[in-house]
N, C-alpha and C. Protein backbone atom coordinates (compact mmCIF):
# COMPACT_ATOMS: atom_id res chain seq x y z
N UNK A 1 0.82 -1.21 0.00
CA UNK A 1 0.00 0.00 0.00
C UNK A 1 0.86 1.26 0.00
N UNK A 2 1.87 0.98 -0.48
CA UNK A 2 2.88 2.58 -0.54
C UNK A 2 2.55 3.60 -1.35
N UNK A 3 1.38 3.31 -2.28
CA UNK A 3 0.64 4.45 -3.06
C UNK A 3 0.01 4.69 -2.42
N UNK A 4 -0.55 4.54 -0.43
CA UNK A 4 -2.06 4.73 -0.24
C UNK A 4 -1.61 6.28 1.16
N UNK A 5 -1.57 7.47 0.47
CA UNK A 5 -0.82 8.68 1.19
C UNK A 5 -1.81 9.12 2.44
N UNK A 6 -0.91 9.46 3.93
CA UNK A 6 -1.88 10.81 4.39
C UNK A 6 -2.62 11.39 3.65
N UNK A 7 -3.29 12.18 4.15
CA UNK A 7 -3.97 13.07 3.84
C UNK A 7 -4.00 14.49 5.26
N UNK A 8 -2.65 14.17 6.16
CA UNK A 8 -2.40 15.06 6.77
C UNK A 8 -1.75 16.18 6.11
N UNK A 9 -0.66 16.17 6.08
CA UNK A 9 -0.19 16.88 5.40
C UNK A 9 -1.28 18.46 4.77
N UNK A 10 -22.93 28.86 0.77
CA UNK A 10 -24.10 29.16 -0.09
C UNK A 10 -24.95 30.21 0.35
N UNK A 11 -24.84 30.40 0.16
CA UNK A 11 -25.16 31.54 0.49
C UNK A 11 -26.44 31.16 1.14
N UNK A 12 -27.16 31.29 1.35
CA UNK A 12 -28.81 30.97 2.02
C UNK A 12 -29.32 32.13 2.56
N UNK A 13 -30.82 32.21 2.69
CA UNK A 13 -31.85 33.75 2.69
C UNK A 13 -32.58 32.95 3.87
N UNK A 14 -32.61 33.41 4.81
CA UNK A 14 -33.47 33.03 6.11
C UNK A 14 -35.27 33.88 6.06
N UNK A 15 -35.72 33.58 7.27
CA UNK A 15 -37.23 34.91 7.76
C UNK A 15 -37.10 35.26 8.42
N UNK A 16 -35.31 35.72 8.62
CA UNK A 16 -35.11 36.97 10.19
C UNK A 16 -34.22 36.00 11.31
N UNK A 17 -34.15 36.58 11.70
CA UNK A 17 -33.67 36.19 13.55
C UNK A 17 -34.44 35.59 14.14
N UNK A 18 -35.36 36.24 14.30
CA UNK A 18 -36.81 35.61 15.12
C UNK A 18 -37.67 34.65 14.98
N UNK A 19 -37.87 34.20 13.78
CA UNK A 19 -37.72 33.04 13.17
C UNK A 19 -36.90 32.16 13.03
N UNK A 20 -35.91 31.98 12.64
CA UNK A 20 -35.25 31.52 13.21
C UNK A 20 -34.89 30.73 14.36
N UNK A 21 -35.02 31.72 15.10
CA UNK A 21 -34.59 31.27 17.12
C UNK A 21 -36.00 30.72 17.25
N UNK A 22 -37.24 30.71 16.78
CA UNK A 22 -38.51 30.44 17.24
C UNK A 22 -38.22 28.60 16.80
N UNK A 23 -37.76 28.61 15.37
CA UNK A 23 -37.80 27.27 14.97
C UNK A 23 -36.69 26.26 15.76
N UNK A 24 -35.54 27.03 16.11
CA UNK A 24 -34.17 26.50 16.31
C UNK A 24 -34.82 25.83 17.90
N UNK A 25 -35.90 26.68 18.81
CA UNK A 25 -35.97 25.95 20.24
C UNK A 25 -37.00 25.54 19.91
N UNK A 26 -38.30 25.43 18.89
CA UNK A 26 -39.09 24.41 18.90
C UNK A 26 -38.08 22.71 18.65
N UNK A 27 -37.10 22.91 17.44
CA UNK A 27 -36.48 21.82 17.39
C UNK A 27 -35.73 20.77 18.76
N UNK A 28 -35.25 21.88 19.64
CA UNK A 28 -34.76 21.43 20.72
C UNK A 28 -36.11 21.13 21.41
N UNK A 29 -36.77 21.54 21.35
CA UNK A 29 -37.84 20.98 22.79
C UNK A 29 -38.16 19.89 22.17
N UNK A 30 -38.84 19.59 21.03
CA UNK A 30 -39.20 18.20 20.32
C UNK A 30 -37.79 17.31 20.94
N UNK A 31 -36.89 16.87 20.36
CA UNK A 31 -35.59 16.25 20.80
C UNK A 31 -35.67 16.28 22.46
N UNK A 32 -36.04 17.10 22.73
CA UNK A 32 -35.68 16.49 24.50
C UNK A 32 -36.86 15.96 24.87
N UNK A 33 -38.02 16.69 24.50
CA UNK A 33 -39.10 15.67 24.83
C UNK A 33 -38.84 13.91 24.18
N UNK A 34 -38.22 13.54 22.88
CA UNK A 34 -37.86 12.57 22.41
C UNK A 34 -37.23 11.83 23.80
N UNK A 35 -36.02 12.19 23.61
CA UNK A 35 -34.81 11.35 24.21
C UNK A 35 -35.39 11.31 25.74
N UNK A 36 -35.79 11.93 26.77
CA UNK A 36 -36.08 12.10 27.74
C UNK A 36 -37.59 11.42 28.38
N UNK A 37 -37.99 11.43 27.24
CA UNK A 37 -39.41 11.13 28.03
C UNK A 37 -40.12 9.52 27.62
N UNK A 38 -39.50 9.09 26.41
CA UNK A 38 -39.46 7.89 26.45
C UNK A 38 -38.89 6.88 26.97
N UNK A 39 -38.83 5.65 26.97
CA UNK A 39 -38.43 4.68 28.17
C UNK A 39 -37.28 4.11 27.29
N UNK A 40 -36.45 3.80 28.35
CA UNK A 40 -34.88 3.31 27.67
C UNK A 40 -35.37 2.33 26.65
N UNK A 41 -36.44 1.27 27.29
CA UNK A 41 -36.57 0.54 26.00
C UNK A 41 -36.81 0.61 24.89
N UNK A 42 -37.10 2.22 24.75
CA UNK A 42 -37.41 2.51 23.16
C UNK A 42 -36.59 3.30 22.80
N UNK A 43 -35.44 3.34 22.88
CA UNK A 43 -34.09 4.17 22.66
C UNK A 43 -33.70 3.91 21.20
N UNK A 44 -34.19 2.72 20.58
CA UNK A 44 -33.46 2.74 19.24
C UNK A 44 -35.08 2.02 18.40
N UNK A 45 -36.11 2.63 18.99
CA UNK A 45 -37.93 2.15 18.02
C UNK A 45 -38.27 3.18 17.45
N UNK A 46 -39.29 3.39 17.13
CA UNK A 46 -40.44 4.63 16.60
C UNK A 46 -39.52 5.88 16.43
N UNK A 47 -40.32 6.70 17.10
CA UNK A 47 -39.58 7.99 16.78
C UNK A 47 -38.51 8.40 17.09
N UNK A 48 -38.11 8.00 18.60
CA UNK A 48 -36.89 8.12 19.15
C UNK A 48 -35.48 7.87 17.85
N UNK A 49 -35.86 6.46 17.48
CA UNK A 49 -35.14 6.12 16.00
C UNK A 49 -34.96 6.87 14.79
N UNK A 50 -36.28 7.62 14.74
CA UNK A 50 -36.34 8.62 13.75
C UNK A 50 -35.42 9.69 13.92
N UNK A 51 -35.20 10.44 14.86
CA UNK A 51 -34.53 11.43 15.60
C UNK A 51 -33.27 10.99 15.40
N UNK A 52 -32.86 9.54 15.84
CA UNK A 52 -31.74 9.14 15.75
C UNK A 52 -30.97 9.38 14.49
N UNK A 53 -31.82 8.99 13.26
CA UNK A 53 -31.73 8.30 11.66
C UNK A 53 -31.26 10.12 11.48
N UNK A 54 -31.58 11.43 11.86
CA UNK A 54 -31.53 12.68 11.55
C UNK A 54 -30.17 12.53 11.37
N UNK A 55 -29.36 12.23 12.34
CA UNK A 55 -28.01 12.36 12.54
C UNK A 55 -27.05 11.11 12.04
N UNK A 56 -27.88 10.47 11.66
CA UNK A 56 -27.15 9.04 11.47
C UNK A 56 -27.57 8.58 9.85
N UNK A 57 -27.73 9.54 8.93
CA UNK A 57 -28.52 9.07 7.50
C UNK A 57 -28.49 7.91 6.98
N UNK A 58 -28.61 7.07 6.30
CA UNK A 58 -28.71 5.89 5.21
C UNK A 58 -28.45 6.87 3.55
N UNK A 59 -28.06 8.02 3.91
CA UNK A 59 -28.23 8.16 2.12
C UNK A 59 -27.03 7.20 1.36
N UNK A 60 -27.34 7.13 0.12
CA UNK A 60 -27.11 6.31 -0.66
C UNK A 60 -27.05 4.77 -0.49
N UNK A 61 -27.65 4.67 0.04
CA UNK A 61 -28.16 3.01 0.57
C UNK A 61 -27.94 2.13 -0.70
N UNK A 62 -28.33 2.52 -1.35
CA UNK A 62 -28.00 1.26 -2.45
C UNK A 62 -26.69 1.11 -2.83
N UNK A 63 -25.81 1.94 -3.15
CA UNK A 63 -24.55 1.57 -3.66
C UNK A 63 -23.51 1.07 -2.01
N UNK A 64 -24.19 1.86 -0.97
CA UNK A 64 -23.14 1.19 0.38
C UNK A 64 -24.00 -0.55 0.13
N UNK A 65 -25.14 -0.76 0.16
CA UNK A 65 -25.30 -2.19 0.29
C UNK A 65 -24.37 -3.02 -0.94
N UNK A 66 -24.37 -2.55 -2.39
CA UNK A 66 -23.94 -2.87 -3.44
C UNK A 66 -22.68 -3.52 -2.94
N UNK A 67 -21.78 -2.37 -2.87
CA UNK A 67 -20.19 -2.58 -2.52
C UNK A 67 -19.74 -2.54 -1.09
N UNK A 68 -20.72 -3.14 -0.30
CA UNK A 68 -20.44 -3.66 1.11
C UNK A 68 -20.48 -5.03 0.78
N UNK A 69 -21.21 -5.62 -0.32
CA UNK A 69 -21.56 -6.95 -0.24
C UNK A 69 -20.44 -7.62 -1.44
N UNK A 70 -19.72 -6.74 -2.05
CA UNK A 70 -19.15 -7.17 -3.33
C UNK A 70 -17.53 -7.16 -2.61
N UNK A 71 -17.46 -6.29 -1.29
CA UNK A 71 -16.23 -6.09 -0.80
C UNK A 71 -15.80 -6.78 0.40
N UNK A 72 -17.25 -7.21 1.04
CA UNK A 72 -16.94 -8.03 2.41
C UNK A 72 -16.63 -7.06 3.47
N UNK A 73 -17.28 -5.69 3.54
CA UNK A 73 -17.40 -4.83 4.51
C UNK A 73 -18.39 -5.08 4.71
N UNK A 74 -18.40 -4.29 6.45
CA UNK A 74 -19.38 -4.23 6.89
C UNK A 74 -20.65 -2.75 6.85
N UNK A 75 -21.74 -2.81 6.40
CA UNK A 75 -22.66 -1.73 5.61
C UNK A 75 -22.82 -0.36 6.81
N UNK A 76 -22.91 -1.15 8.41
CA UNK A 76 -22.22 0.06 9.36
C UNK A 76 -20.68 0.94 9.44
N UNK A 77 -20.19 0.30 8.49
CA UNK A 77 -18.46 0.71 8.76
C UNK A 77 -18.46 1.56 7.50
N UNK A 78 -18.82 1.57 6.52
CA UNK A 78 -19.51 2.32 5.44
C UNK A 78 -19.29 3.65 5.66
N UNK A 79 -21.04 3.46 6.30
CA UNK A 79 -21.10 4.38 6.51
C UNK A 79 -20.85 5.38 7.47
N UNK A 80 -20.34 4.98 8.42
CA UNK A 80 -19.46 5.41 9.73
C UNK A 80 -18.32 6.36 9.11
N UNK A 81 -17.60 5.50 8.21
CA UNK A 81 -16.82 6.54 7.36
C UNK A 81 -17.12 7.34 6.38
N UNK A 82 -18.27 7.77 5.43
CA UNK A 82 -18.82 8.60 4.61
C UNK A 82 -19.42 9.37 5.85
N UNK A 83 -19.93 9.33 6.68
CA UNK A 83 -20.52 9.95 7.85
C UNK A 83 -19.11 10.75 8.41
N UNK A 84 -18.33 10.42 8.82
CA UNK A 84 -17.10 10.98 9.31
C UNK A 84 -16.11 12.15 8.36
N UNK A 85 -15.99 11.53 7.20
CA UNK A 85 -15.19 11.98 6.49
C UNK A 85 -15.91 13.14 5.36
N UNK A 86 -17.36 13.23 4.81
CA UNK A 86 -17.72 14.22 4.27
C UNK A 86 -18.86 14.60 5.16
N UNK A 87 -19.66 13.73 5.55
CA UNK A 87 -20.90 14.34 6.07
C UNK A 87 -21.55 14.29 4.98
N UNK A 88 -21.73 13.02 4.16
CA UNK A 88 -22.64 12.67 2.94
C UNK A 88 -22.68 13.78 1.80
N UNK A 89 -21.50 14.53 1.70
CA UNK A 89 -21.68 15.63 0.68
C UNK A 89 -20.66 15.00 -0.41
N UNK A 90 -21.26 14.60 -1.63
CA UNK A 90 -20.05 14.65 -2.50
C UNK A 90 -19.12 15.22 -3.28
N UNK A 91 -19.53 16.87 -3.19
CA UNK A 91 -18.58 17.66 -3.66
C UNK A 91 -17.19 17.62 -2.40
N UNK A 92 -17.44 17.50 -1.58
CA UNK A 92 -16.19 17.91 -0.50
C UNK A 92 -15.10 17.66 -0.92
N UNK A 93 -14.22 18.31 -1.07
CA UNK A 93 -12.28 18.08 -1.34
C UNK A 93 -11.60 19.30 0.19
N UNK A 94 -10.81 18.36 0.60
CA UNK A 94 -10.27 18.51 1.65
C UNK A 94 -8.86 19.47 1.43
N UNK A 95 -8.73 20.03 2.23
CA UNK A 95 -7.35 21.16 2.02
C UNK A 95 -6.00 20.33 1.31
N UNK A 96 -5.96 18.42 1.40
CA UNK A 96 -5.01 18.04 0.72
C UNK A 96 -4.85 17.39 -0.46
N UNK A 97 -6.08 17.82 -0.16
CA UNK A 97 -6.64 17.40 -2.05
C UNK A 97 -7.86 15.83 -2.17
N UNK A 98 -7.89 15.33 -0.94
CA UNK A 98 -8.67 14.20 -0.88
C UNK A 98 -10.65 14.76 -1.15
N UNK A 99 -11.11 13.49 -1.80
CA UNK A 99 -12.24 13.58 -2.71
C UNK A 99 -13.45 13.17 -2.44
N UNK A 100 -14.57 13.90 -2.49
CA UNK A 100 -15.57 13.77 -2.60
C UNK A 100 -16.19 12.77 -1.20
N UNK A 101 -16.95 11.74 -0.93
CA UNK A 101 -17.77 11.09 0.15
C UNK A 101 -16.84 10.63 0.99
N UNK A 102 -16.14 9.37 0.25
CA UNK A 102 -15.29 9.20 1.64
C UNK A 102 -13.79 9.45 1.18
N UNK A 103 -13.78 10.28 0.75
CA UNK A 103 -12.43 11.38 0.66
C UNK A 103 -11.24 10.70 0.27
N UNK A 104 -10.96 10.46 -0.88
CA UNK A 104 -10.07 9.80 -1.34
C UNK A 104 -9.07 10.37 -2.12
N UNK A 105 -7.71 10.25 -1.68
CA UNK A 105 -6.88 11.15 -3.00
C UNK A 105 -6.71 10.68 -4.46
N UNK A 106 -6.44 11.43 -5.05
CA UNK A 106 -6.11 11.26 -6.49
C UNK A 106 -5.09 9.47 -6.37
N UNK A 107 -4.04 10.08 -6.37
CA UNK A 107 -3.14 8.76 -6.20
C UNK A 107 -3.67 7.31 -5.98
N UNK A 108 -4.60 7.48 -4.69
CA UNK A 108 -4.76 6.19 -4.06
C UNK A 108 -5.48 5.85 -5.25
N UNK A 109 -6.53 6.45 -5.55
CA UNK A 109 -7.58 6.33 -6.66
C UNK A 109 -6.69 5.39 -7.77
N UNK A 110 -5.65 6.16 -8.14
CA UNK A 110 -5.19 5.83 -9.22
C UNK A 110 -4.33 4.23 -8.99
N UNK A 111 -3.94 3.96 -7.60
CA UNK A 111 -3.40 2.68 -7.21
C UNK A 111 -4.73 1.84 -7.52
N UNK A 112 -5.85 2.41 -6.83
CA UNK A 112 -6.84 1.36 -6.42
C UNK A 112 -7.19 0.63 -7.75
N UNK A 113 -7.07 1.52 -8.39
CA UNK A 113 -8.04 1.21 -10.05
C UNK A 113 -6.53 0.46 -10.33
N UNK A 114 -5.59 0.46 -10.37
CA UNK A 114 -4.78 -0.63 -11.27
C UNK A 114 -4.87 -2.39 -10.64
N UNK A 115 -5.15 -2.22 -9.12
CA UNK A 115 -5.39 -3.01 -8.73
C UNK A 115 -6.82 -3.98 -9.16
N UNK A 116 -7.84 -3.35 -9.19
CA UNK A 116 -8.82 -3.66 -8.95
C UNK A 116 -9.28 -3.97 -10.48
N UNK A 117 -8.81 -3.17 -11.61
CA UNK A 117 -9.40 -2.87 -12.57
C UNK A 117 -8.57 -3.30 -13.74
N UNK A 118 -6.96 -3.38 -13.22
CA UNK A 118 -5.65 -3.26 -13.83
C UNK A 118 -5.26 -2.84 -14.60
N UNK A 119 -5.95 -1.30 -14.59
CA UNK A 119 -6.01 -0.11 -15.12
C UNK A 119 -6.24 1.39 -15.31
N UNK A 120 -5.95 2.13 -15.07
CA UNK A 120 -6.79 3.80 -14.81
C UNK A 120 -7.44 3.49 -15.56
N UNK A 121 -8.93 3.77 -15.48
CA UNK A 121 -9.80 4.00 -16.39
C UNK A 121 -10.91 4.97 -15.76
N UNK A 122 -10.82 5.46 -14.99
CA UNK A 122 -11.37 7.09 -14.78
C UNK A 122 -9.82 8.20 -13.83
N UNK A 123 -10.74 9.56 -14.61
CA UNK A 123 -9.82 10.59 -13.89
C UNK A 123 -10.30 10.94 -12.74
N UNK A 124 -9.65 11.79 -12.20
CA UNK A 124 -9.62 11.96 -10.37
C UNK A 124 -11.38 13.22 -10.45
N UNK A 125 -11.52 13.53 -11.42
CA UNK A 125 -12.66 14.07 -10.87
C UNK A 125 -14.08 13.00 -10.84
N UNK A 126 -13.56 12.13 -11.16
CA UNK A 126 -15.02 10.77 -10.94
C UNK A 126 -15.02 10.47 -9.29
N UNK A 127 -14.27 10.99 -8.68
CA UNK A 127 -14.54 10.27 -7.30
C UNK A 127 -15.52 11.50 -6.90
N UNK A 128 -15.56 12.48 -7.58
CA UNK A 128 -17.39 13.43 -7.16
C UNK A 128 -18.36 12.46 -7.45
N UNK A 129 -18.62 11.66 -8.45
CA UNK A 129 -19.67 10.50 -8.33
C UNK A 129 -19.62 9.87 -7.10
N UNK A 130 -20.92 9.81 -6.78
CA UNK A 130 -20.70 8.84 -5.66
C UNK A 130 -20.92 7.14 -5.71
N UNK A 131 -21.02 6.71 -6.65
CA UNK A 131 -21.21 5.45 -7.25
C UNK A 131 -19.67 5.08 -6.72
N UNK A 132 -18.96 5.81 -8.24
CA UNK A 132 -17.42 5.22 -8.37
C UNK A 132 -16.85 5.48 -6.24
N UNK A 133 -17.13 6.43 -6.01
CA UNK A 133 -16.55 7.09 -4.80
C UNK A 133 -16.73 5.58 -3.73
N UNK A 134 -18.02 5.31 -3.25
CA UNK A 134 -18.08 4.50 -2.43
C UNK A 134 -17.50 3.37 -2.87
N UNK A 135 -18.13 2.88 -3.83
CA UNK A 135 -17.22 1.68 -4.96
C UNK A 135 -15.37 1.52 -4.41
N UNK A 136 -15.18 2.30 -4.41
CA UNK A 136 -13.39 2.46 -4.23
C UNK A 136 -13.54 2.30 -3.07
N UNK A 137 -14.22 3.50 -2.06
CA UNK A 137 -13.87 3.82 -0.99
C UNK A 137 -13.71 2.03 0.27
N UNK A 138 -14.79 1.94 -0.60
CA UNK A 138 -15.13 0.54 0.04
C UNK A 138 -14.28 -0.65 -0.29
N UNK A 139 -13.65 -0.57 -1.21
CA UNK A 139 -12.36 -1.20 -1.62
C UNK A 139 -11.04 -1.18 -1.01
N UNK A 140 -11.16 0.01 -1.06
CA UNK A 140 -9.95 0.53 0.09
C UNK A 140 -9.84 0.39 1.41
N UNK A 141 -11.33 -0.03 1.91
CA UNK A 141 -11.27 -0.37 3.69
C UNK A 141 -11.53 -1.88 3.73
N UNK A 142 -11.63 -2.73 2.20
CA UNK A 142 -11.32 -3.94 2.84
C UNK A 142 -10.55 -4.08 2.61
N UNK A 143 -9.19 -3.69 1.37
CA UNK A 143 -7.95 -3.81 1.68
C UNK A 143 -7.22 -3.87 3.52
N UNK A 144 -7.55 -2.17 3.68
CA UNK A 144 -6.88 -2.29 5.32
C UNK A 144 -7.53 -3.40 6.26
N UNK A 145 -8.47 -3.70 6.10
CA UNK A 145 -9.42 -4.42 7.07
C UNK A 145 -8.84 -6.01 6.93
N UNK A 146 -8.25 -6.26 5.93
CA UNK A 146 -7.47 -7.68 5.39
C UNK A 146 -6.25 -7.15 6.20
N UNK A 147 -5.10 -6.66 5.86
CA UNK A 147 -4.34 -6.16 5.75
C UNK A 147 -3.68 -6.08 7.88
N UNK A 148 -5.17 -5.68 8.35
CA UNK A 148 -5.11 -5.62 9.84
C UNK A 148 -5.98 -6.50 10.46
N UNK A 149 -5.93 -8.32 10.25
CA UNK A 149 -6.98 -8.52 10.48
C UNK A 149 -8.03 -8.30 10.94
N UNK A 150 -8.66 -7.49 10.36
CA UNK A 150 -10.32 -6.71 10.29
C UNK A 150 -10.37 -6.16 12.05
N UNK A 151 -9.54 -5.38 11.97
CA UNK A 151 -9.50 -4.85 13.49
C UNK A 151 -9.90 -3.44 12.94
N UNK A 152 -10.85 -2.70 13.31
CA UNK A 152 -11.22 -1.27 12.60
C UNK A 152 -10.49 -0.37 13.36
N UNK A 153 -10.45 -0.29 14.63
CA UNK A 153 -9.66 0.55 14.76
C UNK A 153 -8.29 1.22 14.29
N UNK A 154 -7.14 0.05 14.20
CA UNK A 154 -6.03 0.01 13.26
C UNK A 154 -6.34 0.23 11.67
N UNK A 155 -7.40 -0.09 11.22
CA UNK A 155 -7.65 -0.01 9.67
C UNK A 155 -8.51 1.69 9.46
N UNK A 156 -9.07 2.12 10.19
CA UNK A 156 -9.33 3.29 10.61
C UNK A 156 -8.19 4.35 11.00
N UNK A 157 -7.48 3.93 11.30
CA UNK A 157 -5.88 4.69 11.63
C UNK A 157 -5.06 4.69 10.66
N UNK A 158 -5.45 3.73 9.31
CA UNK A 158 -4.85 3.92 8.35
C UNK A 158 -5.30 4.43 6.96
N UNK A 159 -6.87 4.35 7.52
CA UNK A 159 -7.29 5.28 6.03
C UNK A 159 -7.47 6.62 6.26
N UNK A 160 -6.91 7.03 7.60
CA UNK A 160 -6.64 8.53 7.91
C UNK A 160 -5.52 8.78 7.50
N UNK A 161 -4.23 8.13 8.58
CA UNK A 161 -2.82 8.71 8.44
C UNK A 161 -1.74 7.83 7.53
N UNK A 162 -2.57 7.17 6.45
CA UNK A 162 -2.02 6.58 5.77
C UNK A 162 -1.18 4.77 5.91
N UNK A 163 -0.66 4.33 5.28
CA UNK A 163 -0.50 2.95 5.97
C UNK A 163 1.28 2.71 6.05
N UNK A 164 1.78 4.00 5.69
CA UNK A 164 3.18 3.88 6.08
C UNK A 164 3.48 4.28 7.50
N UNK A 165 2.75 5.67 8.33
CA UNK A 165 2.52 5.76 9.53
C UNK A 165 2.04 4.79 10.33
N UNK A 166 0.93 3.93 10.34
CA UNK A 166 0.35 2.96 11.30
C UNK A 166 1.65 1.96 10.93
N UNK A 167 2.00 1.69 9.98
CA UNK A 167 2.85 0.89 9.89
C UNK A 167 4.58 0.89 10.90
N UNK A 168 4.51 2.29 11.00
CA UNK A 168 5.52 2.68 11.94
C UNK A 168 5.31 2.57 13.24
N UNK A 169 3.70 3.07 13.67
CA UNK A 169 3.57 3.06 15.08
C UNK A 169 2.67 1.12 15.48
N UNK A 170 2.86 0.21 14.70
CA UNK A 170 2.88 -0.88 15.29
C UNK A 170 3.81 -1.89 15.40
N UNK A 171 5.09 -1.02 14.79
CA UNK A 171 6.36 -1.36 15.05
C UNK A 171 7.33 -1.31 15.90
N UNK A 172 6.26 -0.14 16.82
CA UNK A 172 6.59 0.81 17.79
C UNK A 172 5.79 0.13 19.22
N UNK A 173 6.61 -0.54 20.14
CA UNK A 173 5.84 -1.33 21.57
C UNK A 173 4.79 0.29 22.48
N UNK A 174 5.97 1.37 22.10
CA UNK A 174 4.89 2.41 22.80
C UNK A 174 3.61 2.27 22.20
N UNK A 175 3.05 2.21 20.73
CA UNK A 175 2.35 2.53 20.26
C UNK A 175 1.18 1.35 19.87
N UNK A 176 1.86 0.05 20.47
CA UNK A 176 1.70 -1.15 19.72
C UNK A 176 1.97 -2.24 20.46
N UNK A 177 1.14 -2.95 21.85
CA UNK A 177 1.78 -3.90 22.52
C UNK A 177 2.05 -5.27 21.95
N UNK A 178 1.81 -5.71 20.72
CA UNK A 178 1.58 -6.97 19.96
C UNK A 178 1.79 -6.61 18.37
N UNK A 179 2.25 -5.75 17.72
CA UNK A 179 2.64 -5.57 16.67
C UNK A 179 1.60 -5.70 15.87
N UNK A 180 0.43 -5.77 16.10
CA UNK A 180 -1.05 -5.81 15.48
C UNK A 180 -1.92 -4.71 15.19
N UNK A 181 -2.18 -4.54 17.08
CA UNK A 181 -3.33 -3.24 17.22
C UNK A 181 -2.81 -2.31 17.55
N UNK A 182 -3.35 -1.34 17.74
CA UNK A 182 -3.02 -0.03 18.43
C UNK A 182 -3.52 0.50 19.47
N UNK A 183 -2.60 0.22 21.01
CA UNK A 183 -3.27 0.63 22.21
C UNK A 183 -2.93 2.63 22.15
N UNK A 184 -2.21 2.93 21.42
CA UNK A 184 -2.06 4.27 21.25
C UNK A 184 -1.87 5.13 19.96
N UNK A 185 -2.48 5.94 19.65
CA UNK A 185 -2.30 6.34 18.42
C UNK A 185 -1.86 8.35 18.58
N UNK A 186 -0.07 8.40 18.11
CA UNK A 186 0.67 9.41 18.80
C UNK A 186 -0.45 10.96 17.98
N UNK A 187 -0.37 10.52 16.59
CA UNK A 187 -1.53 11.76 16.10
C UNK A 187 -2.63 11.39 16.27
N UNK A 188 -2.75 13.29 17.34
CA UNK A 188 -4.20 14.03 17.71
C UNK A 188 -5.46 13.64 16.81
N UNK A 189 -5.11 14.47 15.40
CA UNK A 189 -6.16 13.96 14.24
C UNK A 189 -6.90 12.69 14.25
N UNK A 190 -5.79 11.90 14.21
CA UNK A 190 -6.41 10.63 13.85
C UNK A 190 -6.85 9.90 15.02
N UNK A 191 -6.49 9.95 15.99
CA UNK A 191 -7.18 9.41 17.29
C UNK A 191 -8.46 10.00 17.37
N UNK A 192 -8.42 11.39 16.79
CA UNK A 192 -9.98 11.89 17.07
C UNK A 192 -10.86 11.02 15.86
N UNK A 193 -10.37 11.02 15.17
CA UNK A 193 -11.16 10.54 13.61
C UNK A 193 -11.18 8.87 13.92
N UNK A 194 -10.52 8.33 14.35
CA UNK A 194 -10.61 6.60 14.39
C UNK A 194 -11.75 6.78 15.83
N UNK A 195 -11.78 7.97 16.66
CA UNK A 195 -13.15 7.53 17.89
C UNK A 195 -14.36 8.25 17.03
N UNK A 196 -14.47 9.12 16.38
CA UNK A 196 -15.72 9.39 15.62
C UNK A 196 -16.39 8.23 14.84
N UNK A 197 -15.05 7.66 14.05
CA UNK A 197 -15.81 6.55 13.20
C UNK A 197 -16.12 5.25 13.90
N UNK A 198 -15.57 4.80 14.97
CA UNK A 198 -15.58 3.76 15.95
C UNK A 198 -17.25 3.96 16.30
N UNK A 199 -17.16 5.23 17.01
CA UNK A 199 -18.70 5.78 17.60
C UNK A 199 -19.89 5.70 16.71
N UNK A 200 -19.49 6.11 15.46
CA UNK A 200 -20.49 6.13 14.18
C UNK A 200 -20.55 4.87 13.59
N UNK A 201 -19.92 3.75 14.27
CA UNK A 201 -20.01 2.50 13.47
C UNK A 201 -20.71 1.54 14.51
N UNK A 202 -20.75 2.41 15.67
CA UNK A 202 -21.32 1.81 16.58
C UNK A 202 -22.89 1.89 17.08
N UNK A 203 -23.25 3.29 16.75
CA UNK A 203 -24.54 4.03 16.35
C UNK A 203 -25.39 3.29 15.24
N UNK A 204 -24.69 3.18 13.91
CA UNK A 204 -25.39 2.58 13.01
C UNK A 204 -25.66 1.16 12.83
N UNK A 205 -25.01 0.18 13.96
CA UNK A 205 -25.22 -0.77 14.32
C UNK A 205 -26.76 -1.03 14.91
N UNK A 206 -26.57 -0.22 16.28
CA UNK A 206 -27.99 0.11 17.08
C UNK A 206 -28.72 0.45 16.03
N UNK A 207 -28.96 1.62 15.55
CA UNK A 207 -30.25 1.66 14.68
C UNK A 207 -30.73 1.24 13.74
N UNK A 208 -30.06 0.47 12.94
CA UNK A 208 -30.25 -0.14 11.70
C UNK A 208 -30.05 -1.72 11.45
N UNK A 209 -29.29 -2.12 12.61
CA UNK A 209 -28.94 -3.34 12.36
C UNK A 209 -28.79 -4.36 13.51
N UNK A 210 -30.35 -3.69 14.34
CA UNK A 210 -30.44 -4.58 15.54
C UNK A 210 -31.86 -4.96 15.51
């Protein structure tokens, strides 16, 4: 995976203020009446779920089921990472140049497809599709997910800070008590980003797949 790099390295017209703030604490009172007033046992049913699903989307459901099932991922880990990494927007490009849903650079793109395809046969602006985008993206996390036997956290640490870094810090006993996992991960970034997607893979478990 020595092609697979870091990636460290609208205007809108409102109806005022007052409107605004009128809608912004009706929204909050709905939500606390939600979460609060129903019984734990319905923490992930009816509406409570609904509320949940706000923050937790299914968009593009068909192509994450497609190439979850063609890749041997799992359809929560998906989207845990399109959830993490754009926030379901597919225009997003990141200050280092990484693309579209689940943010992929040019390069890797261009590794993935020789691998997969054993060939470039699209340019780096196809990963704004979100077809091709998840398609790869999802390619690319069962690579790491092989690669670390399917330990997400470590494979999550590497589709952030790349797989020459994790590769260093599980070489590393500070970083690495068994040369496998990772009881520590030294970059801030990515420790924050491997517990967002951990959390978001753990969320979309509960609501969707219990």
């Amino acid at each position: 995976m020595s092609r697979y790099e870091s990636r460290h390295s609208r205007e809108t017209k409102g109806h005022g203020a007052l409107g605004f703030l009128v809608t912004f604490v009706l929204v909050v009172f709905v939500i606390v009446l939600v979460f609060f007033f129903l019984s734990p046992d319905d923490a992930f049913k009816g509406t409570k779920r609904k509320v949940y699903g706000v923050f937790y989307p299914q968009s593009y459901s068909e192509q994450v089921t497609r190439y979850a099932k063609e890749f041997n991922v799992e359809e929560p880990l998906v989207y845990a990472v399109i959830r993490t990494e754009s926030g379901f927007r597919p225009e997003v490009e990141s200050a280092a140049g990484a693309m579209g849903l689940m943010q992929i650079m040019p390069s890797t793109f261009e590794w993935l497809q020789e691998h997969l395809e054993g060939e470039i046969v699209y340019s780096a602006d196809s990963l704004y599709d979100p077809d091709i985008n998840i398609r790869y993206g999802t390619y690319l996390l069962s690579i790491l997910l092989s690669e670390h036997n399917n330990d997400i956290k470590t494979a999550a640490a590497a589709y952030n800070a790349g797989t020459a870094n994790v590769g260093s810090w599980l070489e590393d006993s500070a970083y690495s008590p068994d040369g496998k996992t990772l009881s520590h991960i030294p970059y801030e970034e990515t420790e924050h980003y491997v517990d967002r997607v951990e959390d978001a893979y753990e969320m979309y478990k509960k609501i969707y797949y219990q």
